[in-house]
N, C-alpha and C. Protein backbone atom coordinates (compact mmCIF):
# COMPACT_ATOMS: atom_id res chain seq x y z
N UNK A 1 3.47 16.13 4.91
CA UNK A 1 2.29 15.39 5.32
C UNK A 1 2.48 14.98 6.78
N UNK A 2 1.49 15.04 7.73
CA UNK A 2 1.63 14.98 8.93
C UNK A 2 1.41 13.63 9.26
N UNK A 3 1.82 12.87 10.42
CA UNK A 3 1.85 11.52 10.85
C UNK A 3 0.43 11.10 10.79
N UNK A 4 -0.33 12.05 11.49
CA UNK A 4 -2.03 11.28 11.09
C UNK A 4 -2.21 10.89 9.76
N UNK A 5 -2.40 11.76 9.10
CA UNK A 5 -2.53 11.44 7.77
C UNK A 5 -1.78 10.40 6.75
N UNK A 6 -0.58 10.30 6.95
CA UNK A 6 0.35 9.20 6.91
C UNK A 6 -0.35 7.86 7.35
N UNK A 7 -0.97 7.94 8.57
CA UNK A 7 -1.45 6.44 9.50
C UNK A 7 -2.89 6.52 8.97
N UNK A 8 -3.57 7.06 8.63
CA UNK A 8 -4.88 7.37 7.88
C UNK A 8 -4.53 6.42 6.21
N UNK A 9 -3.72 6.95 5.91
CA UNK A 9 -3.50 6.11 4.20
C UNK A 9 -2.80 4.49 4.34
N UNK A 10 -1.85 4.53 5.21
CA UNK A 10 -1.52 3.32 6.19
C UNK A 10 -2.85 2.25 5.95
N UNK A 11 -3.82 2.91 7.04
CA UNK A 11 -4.44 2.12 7.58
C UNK A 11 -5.46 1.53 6.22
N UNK A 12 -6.05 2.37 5.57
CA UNK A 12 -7.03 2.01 4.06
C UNK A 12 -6.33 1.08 3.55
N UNK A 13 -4.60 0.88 3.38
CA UNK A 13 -4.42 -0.21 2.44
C UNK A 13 -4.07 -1.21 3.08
N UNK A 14 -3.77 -1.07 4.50
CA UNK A 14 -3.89 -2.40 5.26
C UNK A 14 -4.86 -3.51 4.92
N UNK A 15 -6.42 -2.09 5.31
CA UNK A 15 -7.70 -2.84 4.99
C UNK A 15 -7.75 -3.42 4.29
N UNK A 16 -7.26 -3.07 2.75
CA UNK A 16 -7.31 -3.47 1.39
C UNK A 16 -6.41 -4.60 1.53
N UNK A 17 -5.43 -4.47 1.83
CA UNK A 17 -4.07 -4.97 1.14
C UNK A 17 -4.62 -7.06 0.25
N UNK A 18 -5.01 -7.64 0.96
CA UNK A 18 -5.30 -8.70 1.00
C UNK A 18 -6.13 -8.68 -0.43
N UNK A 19 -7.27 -8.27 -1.02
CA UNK A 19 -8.08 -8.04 -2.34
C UNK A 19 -6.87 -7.36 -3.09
N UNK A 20 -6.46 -6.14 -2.52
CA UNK A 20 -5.60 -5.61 -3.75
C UNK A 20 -4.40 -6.52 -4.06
N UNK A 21 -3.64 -7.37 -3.23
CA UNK A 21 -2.86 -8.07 -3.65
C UNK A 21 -3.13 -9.33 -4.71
N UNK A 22 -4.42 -9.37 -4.37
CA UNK A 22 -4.84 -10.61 -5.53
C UNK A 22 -4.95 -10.16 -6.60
N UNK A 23 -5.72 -9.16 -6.73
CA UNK A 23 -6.10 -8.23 -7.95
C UNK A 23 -4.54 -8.33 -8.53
N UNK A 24 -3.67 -7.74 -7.88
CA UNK A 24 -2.17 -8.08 -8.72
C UNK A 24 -1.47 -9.15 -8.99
N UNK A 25 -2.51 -10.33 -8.47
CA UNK A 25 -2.23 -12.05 -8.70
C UNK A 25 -0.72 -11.99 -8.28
N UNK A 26 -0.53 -11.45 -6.85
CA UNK A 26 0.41 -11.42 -5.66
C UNK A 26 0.14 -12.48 -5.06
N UNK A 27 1.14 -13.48 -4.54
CA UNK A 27 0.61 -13.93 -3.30
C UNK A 27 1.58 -13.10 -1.95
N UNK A 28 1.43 -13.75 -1.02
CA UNK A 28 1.82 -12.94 -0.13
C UNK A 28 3.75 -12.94 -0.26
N UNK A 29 4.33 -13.52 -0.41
CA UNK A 29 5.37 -14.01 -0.98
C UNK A 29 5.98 -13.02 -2.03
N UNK A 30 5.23 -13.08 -2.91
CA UNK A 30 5.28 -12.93 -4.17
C UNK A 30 5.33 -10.83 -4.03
N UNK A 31 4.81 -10.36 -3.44
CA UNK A 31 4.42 -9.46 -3.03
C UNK A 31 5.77 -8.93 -1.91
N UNK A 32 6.13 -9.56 -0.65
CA UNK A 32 7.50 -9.49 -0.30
C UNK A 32 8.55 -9.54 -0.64
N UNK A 33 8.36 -10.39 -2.14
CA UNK A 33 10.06 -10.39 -2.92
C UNK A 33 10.36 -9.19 -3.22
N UNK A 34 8.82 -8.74 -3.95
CA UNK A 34 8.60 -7.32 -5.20
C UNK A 34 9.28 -6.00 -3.75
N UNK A 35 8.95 -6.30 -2.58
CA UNK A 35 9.38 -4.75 -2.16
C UNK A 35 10.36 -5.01 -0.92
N UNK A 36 10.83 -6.00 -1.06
CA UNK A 36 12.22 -6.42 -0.16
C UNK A 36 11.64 -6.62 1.26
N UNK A 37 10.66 -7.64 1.69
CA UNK A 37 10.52 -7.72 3.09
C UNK A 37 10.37 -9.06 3.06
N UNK A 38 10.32 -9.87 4.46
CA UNK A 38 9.57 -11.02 4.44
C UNK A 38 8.30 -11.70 4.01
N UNK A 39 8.02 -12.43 3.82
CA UNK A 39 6.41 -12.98 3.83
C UNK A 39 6.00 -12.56 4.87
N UNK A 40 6.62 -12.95 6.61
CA UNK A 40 6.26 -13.27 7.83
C UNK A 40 5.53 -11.02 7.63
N UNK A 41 6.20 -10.53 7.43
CA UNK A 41 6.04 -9.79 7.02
C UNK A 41 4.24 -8.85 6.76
N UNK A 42 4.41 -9.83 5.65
CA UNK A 42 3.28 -9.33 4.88
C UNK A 42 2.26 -10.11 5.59
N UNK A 43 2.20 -11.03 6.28
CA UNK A 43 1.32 -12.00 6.53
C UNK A 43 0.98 -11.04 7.79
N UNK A 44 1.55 -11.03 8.76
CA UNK A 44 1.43 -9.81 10.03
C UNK A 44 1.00 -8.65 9.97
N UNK A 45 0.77 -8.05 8.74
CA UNK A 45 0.04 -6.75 8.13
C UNK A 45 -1.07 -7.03 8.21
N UNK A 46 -0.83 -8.20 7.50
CA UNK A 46 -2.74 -8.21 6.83
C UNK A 46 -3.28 -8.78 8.24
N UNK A 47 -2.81 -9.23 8.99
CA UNK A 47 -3.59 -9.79 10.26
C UNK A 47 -3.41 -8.58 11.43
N UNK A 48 -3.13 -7.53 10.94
CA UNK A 48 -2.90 -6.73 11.70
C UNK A 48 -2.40 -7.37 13.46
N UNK A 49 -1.34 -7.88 13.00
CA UNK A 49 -0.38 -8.24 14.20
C UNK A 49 0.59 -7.34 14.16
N UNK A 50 1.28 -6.45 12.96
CA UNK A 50 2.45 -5.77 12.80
C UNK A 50 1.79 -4.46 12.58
N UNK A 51 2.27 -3.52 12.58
CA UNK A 51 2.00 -2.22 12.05
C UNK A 51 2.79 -2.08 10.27
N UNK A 52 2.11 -1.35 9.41
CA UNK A 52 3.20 -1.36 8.23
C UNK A 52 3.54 0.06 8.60
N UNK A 53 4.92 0.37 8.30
CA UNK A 53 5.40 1.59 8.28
C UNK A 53 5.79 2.57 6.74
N UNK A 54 5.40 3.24 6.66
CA UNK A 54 5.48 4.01 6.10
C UNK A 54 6.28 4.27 4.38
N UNK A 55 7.35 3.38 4.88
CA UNK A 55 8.51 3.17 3.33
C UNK A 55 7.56 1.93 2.96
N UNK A 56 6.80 1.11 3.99
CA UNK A 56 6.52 -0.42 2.82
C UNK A 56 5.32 0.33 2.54
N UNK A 57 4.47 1.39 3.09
CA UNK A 57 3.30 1.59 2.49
C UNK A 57 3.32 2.19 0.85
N UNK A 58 4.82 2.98 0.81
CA UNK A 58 5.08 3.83 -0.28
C UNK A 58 5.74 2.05 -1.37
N UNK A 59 6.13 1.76 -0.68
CA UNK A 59 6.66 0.16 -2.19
C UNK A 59 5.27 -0.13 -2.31
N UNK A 60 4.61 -0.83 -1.36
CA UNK A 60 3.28 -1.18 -2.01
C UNK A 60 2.57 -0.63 -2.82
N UNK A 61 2.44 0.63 -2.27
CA UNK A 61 1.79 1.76 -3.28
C UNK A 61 2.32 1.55 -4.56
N UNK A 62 3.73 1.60 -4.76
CA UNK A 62 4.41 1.66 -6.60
C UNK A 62 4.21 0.54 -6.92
N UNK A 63 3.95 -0.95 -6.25
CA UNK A 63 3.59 -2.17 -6.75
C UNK A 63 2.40 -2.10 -7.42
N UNK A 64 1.57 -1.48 -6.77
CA UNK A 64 -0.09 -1.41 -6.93
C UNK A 64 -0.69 -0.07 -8.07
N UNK A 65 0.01 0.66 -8.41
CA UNK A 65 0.52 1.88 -9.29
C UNK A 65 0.89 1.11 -11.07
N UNK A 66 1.35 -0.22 -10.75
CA UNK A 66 1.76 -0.71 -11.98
C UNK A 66 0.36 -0.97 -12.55
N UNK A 67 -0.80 -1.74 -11.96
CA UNK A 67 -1.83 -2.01 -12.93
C UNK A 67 -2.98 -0.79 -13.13
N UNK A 68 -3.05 -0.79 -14.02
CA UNK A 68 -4.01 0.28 -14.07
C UNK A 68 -5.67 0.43 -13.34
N UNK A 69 -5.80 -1.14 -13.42
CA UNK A 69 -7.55 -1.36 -12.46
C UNK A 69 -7.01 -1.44 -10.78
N UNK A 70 -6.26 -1.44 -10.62
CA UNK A 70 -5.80 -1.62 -9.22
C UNK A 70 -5.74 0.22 -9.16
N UNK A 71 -4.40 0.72 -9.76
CA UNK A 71 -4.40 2.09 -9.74
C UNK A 71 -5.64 2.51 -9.52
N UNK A 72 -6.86 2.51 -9.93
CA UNK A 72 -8.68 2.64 -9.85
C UNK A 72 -8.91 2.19 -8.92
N UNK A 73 -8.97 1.44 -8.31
CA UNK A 73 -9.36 0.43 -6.74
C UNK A 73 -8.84 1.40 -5.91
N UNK A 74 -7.74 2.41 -5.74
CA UNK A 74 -6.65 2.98 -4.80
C UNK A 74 -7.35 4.29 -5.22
N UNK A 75 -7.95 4.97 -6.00
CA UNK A 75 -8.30 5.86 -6.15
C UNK A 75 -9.51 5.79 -5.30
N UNK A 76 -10.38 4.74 -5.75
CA UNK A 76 -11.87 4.90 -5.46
C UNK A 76 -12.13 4.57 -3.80
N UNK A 77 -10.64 3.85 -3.02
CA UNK A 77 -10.65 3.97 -1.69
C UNK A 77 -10.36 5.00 -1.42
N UNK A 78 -9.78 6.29 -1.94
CA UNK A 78 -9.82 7.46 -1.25
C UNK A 78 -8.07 7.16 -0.69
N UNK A 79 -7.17 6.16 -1.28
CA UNK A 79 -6.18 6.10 -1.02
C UNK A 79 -5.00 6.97 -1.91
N UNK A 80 -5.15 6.79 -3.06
CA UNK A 80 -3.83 7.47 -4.33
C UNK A 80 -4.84 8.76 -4.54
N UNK A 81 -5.18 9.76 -3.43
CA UNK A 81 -5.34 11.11 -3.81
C UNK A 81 -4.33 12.15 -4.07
N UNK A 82 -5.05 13.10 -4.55
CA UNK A 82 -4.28 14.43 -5.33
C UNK A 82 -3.04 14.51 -3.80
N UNK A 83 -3.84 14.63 -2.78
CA UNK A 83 -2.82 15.16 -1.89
C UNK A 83 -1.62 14.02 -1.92
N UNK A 84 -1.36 12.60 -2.26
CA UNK A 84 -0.57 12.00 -1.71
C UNK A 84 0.38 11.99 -2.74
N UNK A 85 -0.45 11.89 -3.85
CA UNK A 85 0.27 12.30 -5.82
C UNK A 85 1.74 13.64 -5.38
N UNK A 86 0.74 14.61 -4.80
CA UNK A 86 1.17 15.77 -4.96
C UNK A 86 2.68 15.59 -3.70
N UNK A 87 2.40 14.68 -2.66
CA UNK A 87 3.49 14.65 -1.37
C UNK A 87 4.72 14.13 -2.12
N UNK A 88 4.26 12.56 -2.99
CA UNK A 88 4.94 11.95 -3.87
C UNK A 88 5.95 12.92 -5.02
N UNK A 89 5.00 13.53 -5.44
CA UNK A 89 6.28 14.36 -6.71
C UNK A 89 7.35 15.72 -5.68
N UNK A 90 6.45 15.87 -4.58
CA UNK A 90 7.54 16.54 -3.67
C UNK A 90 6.84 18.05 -3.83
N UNK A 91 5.69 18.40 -4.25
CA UNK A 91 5.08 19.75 -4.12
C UNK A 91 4.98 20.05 -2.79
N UNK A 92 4.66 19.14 -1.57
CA UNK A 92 4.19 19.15 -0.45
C UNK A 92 5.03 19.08 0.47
């Protein structure tokens, strides 16, 4: 998968991140323990002060993978597509 595309899926759950984390009755905290970063962290994402890179986009992703209506929310953004499924199991 090429870096655009990478910063393309990046960027959708940035957008999201803040609704989808509630939806997982995350707080921001709560959400940094689950994938080993700071709060300061997560708080700088969502305010787009930080960039997220790439390994926290893939933890978030498996955080957000656990509920099944969230899993649906990530679909219907056009975020957990076939192509990223498919990068994930390593076809790609």
């Amino acid at each position: 998968m090429d870096e655009e595309k990478r910063q393309e899926y990046i960027e959708k759950l940035v957008d999201n991140l803040p609704m989808l984390r509630k939806k997982l009755g995350l707080t921001q905290q709560g959400l940094a323990n689950i994938i080993g970063v700071s709060s300061y962290t997560i708080l700088a994402i969502e305010k787009k002060q930080r960039k997220m890179t790439w390994s926290t986009f893939l933890s978030v992703l498996i955080v957000c993978l656990t509920k099944e209506d969230v899993r649906q929310i990530l679909t219907a953004l056009n975020i957990y597509t076939d192509e990223l499924i498919e990068f994930i199991e390593g076809k790609r």
